[in-house]
N, C-alpha and C. Protein backbone atom coordinates (compact mmCIF):
# COMPACT_ATOMS: atom_id res chain seq x y z
N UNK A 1 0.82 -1.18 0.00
CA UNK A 1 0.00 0.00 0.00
C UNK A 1 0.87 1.25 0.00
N UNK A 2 1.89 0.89 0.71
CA UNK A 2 2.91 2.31 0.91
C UNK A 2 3.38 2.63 -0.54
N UNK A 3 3.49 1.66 -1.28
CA UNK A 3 4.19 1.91 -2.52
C UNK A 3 3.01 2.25 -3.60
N UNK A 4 2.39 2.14 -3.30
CA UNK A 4 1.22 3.03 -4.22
C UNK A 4 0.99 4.18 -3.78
N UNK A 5 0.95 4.70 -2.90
CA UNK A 5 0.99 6.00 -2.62
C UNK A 5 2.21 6.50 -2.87
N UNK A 6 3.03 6.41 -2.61
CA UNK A 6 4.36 6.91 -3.52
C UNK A 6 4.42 6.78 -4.68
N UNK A 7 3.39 6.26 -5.34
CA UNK A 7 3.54 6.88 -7.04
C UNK A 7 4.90 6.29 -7.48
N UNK A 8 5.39 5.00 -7.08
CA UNK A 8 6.57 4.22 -7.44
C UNK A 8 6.16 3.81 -9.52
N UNK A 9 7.09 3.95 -10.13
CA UNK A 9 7.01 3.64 -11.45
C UNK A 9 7.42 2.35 -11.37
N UNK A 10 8.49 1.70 -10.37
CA UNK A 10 8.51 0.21 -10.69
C UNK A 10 8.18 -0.58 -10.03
N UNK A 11 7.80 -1.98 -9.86
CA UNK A 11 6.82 -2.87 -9.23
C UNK A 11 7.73 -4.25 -9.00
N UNK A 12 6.70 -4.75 -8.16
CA UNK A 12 7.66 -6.29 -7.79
C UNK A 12 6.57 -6.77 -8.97
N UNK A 13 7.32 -7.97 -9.34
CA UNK A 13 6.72 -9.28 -10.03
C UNK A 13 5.95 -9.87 -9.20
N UNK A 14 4.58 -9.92 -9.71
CA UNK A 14 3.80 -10.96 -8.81
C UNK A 14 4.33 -12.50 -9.04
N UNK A 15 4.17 -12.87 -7.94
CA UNK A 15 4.56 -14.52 -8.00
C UNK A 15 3.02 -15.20 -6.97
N UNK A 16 3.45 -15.99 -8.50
CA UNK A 16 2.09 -17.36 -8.22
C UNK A 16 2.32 -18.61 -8.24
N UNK A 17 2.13 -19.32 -7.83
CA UNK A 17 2.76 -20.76 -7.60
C UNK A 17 1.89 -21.60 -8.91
N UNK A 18 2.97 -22.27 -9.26
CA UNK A 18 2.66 -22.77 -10.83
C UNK A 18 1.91 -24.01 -10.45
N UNK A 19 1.77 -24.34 -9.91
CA UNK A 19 1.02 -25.69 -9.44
C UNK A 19 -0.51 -25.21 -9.43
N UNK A 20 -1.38 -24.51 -9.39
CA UNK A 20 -2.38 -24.30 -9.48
C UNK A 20 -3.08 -23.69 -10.52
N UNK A 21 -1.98 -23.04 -11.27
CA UNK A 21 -2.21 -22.51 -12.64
C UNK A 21 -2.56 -23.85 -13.71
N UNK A 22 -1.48 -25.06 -13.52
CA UNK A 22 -1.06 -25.82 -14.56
C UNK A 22 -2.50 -26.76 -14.32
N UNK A 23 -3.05 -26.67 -13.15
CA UNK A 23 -4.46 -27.93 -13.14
C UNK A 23 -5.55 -26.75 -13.72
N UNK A 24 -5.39 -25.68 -13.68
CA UNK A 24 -6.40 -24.67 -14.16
C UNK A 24 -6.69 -24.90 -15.66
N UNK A 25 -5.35 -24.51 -16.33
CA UNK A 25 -5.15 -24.58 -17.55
C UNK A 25 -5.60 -25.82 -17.82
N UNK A 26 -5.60 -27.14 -17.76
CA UNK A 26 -5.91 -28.55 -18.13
C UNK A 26 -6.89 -28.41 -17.89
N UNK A 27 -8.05 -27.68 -16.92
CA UNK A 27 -9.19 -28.05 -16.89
C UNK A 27 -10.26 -27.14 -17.87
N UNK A 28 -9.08 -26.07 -18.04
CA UNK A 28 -9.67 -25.58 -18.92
C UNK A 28 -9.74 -25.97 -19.97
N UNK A 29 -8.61 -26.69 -20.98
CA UNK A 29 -8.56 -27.56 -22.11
C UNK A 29 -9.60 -28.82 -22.21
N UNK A 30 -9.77 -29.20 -21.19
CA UNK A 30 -10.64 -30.43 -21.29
C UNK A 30 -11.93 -30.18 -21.11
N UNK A 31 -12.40 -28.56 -20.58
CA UNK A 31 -13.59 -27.90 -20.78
C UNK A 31 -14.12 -27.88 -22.15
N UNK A 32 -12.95 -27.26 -22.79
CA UNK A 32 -13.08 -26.58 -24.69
C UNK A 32 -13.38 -27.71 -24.93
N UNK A 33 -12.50 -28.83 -24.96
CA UNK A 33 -12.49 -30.08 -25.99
C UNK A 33 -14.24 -30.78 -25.60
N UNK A 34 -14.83 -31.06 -24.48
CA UNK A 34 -16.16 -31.49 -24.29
C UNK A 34 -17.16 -30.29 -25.16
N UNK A 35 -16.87 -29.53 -24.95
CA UNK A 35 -17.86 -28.38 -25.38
C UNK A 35 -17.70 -28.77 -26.63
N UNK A 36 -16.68 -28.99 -27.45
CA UNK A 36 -16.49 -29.04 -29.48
C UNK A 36 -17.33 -30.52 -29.43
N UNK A 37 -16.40 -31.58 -28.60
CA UNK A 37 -17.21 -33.04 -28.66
C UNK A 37 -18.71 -32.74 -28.78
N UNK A 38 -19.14 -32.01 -27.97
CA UNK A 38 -20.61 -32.10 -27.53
C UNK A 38 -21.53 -31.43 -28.94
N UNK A 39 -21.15 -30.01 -29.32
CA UNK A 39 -21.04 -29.21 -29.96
C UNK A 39 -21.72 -30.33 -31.45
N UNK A 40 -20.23 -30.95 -31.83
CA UNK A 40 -20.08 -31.90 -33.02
C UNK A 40 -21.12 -33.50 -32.98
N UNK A 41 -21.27 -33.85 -31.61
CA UNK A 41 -22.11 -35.23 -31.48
C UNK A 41 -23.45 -34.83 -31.34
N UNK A 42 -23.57 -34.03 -30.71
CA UNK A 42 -25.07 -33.93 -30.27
C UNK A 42 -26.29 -34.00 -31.54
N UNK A 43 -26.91 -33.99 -31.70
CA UNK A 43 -28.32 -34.34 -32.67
C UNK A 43 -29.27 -33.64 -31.98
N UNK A 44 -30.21 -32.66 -32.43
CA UNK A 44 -31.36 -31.85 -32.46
C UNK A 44 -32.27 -32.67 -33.75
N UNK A 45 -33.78 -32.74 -33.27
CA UNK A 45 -34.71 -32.77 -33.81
C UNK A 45 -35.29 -31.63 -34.68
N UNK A 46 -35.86 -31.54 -35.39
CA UNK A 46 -36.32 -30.22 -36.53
C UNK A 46 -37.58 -30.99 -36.70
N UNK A 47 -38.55 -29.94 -35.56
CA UNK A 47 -40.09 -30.36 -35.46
C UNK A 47 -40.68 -29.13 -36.54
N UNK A 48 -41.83 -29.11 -37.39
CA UNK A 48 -43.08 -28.54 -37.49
C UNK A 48 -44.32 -28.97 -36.32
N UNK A 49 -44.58 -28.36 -36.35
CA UNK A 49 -46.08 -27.75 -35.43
C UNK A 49 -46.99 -27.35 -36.36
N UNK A 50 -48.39 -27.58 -35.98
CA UNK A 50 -49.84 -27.05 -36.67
C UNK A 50 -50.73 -27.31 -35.65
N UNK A 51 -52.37 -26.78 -36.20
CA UNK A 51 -53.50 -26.99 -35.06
C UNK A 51 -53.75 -28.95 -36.09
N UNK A 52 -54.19 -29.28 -35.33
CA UNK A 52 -54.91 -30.57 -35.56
C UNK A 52 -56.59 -30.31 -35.45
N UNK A 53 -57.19 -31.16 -36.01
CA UNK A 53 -58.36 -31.50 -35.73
C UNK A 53 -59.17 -33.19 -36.12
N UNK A 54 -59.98 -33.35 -34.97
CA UNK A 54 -60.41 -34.82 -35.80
C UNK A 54 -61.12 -34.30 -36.45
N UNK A 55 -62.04 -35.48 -38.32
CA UNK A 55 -62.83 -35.13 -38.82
C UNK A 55 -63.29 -36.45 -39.18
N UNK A 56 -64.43 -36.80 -40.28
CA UNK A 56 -64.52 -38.03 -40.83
C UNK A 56 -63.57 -38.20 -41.83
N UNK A 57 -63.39 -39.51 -42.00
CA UNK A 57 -62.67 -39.34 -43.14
C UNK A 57 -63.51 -40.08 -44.44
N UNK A 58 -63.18 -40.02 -45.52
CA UNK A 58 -64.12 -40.70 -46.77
C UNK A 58 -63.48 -41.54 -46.96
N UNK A 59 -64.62 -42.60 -46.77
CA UNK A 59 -63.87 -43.80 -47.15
C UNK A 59 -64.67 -44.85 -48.22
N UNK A 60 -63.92 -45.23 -49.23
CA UNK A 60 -64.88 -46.08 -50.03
C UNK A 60 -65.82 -47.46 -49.76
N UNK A 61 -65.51 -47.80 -48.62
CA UNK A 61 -66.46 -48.93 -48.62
C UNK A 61 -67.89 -48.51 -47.30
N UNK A 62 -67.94 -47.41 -47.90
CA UNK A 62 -69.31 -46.63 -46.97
C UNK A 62 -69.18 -46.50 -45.71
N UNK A 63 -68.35 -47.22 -44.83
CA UNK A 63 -67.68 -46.60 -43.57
C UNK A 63 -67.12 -45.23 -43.49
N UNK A 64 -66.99 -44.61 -42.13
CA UNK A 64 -66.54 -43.37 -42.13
C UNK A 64 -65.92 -43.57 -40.81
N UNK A 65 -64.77 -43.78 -41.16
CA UNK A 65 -63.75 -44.05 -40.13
C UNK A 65 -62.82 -42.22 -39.58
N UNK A 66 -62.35 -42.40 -38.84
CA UNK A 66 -62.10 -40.80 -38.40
C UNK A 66 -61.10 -40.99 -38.72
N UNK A 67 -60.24 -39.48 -39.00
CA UNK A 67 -58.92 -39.37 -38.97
C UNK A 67 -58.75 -37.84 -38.49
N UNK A 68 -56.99 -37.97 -38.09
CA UNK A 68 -56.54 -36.18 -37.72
C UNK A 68 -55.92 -35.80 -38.86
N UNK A 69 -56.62 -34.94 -39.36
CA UNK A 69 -55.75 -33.97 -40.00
C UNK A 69 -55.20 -32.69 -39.25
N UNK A 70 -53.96 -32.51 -39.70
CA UNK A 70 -53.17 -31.46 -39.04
C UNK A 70 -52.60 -30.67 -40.42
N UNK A 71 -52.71 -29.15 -40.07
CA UNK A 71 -52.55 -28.01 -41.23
C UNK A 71 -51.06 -27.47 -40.66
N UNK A 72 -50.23 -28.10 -41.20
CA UNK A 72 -48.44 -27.67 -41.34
C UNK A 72 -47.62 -26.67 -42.02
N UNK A 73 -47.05 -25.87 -41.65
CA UNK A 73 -46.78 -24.65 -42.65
C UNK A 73 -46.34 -25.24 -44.13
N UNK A 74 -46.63 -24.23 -45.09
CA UNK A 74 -46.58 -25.10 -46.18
C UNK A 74 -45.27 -25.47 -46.89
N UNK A 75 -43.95 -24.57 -46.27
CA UNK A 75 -42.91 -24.42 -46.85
C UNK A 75 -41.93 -25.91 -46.26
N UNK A 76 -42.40 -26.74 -45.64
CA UNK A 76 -42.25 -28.22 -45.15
C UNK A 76 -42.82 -29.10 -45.95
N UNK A 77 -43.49 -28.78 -47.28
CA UNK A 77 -43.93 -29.78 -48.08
C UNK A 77 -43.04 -31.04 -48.34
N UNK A 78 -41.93 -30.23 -48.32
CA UNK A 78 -41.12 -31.56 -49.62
C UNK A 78 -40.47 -31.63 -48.21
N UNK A 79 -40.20 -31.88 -47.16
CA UNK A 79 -39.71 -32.55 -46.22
C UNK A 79 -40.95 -33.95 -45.64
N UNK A 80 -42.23 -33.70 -45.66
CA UNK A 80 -42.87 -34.18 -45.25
C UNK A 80 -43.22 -35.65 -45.95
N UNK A 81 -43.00 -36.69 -45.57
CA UNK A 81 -43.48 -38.19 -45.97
C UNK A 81 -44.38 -39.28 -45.37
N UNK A 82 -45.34 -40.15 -46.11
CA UNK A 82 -46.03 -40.85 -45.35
C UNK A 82 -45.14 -41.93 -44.59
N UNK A 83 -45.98 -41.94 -43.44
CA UNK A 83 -44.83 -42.92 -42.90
C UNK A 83 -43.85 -42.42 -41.55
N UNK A 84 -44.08 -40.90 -41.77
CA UNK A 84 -43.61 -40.49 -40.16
C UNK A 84 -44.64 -40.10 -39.20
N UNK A 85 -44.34 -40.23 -37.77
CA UNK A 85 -44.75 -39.99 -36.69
C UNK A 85 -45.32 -38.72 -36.70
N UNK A 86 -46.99 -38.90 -36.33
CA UNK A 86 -47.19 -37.67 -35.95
C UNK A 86 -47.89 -37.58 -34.94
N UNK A 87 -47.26 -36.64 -33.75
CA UNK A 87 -47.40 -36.49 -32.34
C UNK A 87 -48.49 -35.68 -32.22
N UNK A 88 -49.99 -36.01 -31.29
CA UNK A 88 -50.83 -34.98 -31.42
C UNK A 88 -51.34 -34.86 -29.86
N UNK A 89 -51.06 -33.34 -29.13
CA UNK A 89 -51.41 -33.36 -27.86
C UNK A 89 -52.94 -32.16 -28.29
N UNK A 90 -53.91 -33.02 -27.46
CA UNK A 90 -55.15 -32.53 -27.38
C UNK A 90 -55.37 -31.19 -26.78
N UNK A 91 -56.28 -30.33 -26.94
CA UNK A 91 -56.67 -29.37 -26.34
C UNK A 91 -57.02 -29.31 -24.55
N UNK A 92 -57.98 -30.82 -24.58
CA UNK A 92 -58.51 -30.40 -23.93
C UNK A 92 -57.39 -31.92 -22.20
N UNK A 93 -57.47 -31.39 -21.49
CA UNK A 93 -56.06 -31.95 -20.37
C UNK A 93 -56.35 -33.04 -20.21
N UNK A 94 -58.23 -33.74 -20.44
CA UNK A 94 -58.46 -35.09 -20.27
C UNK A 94 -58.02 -35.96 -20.64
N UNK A 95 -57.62 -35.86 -22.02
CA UNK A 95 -56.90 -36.28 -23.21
C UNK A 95 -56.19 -36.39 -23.38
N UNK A 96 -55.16 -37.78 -23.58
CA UNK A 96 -53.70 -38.22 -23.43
C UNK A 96 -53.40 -37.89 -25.24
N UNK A 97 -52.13 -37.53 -24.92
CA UNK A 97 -51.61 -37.49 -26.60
C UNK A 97 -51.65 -39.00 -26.91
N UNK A 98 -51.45 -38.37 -28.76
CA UNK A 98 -51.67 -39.70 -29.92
C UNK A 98 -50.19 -39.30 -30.77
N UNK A 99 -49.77 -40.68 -30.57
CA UNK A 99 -49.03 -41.03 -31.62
C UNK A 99 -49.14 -41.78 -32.74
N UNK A 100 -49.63 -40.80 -34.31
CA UNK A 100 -49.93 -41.70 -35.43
C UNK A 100 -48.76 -41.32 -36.30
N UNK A 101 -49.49 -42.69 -37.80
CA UNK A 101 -48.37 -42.71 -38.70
C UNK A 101 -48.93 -42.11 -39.50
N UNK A 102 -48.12 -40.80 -40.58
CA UNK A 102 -48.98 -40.13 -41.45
C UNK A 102 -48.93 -41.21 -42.43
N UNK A 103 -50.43 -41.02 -42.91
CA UNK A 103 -50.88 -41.46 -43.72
C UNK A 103 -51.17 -41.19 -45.24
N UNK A 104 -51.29 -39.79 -45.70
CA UNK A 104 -51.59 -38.89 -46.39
C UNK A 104 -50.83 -37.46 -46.64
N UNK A 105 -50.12 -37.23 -47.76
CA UNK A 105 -50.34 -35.77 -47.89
C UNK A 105 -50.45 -34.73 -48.59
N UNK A 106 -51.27 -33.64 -48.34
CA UNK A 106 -51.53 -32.96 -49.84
C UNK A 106 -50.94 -32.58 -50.60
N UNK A 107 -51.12 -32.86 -52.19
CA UNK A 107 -50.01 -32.49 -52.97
C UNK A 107 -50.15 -30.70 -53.39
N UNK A 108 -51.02 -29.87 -52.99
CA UNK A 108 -50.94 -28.51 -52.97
C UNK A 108 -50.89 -27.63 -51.62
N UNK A 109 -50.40 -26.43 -51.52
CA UNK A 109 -50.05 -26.00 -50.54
C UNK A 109 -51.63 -24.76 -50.67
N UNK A 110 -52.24 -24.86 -49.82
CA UNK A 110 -53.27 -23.61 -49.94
C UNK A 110 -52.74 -22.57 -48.48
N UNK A 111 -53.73 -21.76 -49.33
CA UNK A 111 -53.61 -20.20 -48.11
C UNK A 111 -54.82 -20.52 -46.96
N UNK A 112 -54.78 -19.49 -46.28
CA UNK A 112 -55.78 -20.08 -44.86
C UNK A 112 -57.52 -20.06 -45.58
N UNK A 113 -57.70 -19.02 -46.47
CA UNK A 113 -59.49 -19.38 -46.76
C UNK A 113 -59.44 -20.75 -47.37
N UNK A 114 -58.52 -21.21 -48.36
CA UNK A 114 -59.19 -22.59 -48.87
C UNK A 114 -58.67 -23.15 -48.10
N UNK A 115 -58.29 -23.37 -47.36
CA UNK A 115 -57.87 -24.42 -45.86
C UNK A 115 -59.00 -24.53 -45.23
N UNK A 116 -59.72 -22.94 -44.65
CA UNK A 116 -61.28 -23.40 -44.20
C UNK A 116 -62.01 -23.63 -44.92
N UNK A 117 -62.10 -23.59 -46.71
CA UNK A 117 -63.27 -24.22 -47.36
C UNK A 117 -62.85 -25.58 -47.21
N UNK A 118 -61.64 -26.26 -47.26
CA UNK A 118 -61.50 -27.76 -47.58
C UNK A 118 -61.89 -28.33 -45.89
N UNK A 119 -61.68 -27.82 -45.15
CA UNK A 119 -62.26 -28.11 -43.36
C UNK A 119 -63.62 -28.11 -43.55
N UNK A 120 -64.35 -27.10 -44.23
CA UNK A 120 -66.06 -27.21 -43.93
C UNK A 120 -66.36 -26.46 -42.98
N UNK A 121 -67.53 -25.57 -43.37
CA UNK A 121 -67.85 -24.74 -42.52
C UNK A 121 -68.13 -25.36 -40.77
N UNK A 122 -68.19 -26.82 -40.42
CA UNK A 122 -68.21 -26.80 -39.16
C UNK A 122 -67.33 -27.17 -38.67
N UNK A 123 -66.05 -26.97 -39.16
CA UNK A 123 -64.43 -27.28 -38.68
C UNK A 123 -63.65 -26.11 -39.15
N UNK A 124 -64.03 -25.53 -40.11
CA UNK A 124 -63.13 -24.22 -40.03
C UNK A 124 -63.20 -23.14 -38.97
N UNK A 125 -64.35 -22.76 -38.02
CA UNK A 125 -64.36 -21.94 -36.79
C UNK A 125 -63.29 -22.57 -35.63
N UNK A 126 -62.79 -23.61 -35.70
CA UNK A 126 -62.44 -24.26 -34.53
C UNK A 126 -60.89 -24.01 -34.38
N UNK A 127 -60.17 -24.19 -35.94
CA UNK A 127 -58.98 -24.01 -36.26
C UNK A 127 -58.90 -22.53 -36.26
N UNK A 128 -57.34 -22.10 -35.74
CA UNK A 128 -57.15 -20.90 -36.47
C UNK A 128 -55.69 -21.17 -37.35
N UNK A 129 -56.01 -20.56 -38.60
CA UNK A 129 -55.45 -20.76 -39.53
C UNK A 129 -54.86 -19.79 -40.26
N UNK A 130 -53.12 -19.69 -39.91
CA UNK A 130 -52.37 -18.75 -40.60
C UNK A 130 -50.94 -18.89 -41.38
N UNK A 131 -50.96 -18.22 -42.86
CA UNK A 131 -50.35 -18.72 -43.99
C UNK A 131 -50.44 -19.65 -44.73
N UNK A 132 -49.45 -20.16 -45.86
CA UNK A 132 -49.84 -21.14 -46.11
C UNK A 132 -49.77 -22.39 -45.30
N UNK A 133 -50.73 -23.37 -45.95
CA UNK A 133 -50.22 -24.80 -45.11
C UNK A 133 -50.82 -25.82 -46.28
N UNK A 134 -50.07 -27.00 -45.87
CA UNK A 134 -50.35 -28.43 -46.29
C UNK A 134 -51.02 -29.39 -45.22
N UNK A 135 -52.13 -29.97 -45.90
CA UNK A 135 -52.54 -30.92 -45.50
C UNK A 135 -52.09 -31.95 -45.21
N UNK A 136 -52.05 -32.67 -43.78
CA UNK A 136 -51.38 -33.89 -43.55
C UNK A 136 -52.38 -34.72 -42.52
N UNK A 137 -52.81 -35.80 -43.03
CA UNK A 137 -53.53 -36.70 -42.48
C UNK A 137 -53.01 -38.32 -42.47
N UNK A 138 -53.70 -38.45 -40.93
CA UNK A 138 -53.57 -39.78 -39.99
C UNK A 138 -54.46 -40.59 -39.47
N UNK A 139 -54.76 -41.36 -40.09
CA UNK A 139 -56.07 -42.60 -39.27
C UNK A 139 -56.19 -42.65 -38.10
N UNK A 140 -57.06 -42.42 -37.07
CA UNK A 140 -57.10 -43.21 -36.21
C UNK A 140 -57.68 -44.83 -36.01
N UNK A 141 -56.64 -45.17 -34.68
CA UNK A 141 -56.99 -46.13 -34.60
C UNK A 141 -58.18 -46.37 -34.20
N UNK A 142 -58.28 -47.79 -34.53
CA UNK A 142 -60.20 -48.41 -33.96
C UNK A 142 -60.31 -47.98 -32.78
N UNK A 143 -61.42 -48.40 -32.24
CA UNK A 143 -61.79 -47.19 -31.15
C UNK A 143 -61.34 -48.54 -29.64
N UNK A 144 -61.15 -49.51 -30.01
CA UNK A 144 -60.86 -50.04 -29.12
C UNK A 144 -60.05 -49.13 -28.15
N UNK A 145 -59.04 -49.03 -28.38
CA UNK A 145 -58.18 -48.24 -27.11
C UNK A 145 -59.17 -46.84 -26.60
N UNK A 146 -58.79 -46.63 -25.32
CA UNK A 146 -59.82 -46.18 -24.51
C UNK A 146 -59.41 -44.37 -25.22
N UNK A 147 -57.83 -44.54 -25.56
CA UNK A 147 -57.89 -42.55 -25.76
C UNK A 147 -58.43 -42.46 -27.12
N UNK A 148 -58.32 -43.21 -28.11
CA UNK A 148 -59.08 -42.71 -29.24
C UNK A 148 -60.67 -42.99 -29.49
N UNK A 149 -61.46 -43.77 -28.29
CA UNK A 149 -62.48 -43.61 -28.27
C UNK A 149 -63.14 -42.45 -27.64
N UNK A 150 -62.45 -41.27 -27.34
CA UNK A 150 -62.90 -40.58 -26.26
C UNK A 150 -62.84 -38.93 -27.77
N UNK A 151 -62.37 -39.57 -29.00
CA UNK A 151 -62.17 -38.77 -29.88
C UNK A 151 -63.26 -38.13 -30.78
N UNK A 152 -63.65 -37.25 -30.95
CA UNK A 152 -65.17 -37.32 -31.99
C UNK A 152 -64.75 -36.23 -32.90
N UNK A 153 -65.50 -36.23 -33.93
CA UNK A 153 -65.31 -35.11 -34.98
C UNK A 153 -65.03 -33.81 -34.37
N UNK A 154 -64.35 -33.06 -34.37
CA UNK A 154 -64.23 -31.52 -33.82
C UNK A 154 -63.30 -31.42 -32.48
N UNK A 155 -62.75 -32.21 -32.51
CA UNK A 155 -61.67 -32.31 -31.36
C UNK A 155 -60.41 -31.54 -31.63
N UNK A 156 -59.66 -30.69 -31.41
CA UNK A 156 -59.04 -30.04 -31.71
C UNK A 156 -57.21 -30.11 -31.11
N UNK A 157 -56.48 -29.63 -31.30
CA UNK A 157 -55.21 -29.86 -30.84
C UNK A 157 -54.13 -29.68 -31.52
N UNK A 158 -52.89 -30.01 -31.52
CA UNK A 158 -51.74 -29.31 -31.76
C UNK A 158 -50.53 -30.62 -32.93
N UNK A 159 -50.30 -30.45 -33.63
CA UNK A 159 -50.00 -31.64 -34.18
C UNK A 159 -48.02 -31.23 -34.48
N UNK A 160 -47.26 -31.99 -34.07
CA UNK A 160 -46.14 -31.58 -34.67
C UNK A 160 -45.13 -33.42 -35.27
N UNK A 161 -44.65 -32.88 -36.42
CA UNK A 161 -43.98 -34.14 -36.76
C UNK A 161 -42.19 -34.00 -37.10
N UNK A 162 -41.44 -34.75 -36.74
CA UNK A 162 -40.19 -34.59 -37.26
C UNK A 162 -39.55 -34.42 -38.35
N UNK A 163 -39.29 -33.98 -39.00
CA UNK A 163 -39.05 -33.93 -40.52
C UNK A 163 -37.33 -33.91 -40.84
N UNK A 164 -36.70 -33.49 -39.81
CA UNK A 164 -35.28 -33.98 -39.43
C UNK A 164 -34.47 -34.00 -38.85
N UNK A 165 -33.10 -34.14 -38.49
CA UNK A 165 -32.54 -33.81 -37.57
C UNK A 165 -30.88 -33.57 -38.02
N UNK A 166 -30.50 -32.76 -37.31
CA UNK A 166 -28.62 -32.13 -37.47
C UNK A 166 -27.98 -31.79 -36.15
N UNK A 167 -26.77 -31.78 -36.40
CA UNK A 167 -25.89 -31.92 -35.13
C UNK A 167 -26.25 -30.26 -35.01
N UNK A 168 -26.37 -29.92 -33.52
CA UNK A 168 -26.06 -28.66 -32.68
C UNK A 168 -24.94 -28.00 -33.26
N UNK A 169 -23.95 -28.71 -33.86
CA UNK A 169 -22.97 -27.39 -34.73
C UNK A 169 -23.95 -26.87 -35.69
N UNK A 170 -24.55 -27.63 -36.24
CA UNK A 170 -25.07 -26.52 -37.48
C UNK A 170 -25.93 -25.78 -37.02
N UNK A 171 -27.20 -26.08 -35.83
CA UNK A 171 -27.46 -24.55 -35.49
C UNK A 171 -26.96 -23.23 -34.98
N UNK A 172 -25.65 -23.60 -34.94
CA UNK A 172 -25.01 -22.00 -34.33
C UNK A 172 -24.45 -22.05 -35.95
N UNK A 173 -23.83 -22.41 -36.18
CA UNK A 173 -22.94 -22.34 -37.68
C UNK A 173 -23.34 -22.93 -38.73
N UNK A 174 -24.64 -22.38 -39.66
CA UNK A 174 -25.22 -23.43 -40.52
C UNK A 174 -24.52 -23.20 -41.60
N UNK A 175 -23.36 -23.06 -41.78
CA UNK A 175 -22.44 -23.00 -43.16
C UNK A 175 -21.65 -24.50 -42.73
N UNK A 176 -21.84 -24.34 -41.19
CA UNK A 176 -21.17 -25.72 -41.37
C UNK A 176 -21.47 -27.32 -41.78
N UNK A 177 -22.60 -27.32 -42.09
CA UNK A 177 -22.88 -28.49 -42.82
C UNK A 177 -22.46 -29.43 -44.53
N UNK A 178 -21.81 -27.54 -45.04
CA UNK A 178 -21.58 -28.24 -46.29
C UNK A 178 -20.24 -28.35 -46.13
């Protein structure tokens, strides 16, 4: 302290004992290197989201078996295939989510009015519907199981499906994929 108040221009060398520096430094290296590992291994999912709704579905042998259709933004067209998982949690809390296999999907992308003309006037109030979207529909199963019997036309809910997945580097650095 005395020597700071004297306005001294020259200084002692701090001394630090190298033994605590040198486990610092290593732990710091083996910090970086997990963070790049992690960084480079890790895998993220790449979900779409839409509203769902049950409806009938048309079916040719005069049955009218139900299905969910779910309205997906439309710019996920060409990612979207029959055959993937689509996760649907209900509106309403009684209601356990459904896991179906898409079944269907539209080969045009419409804007939100012909989305509610192709819904029908007593399913288009229920959805709200914004931009484009594609149609993607899923059977339900027979009603045997107790959650899809509890399902009826106008049931409403949230539908999202996977369409792909990339390592956590490319969402901070998406140049880094090519």
């Amino acid at each position: 302290m005395h020597e700071y108040a004297r306005g001294r221009l020259e200084g002692k060398l701090l001394r630090i004992s190298p033994a605590w520096t040198q486990w610092v430094f290593r732990l710091l290296l083996a910090t970086l290197a997990a963070a790049a590992a992690f960084l480079f291994l890790a895998k993220i999912d790449h979900v779409v989201k839409g509203p769902a709704i049950v409806r009938r579905a048309s079916a040719a042998d005069g049955l009218e078996p139900l299905e969910v259709v779910a309205l997906l933004p439309g710019n996920t067209r060409a990612q979207l295939r029959a055959g993937q998982t689509m996760l649907v949690v209900w509106d309403g809390a009684s209601l356990p989510s459904l896991s179906l296999d898409v079944d269907d999907i539209a080969a045009d992308i419409v804007g939100p009015e012909r989305a509610r003309e192709l819904l029908g006037t007593e399913l288009s109030g229920i959805l709200r519907v914004e931009g484009p979207v594609v149609f993607v529909s899923a059977a339900l199963p027979a009603p045997a199981s107790s959650s899809s019997s509890a399902l009826v036309p106008g049931t409403s809910g949230v539908a999202e499906v996977r369409i792909g997945r990339h390592r956590l580097l490319e969402e901070f650095f998406p140049g880094a994929a090519r």
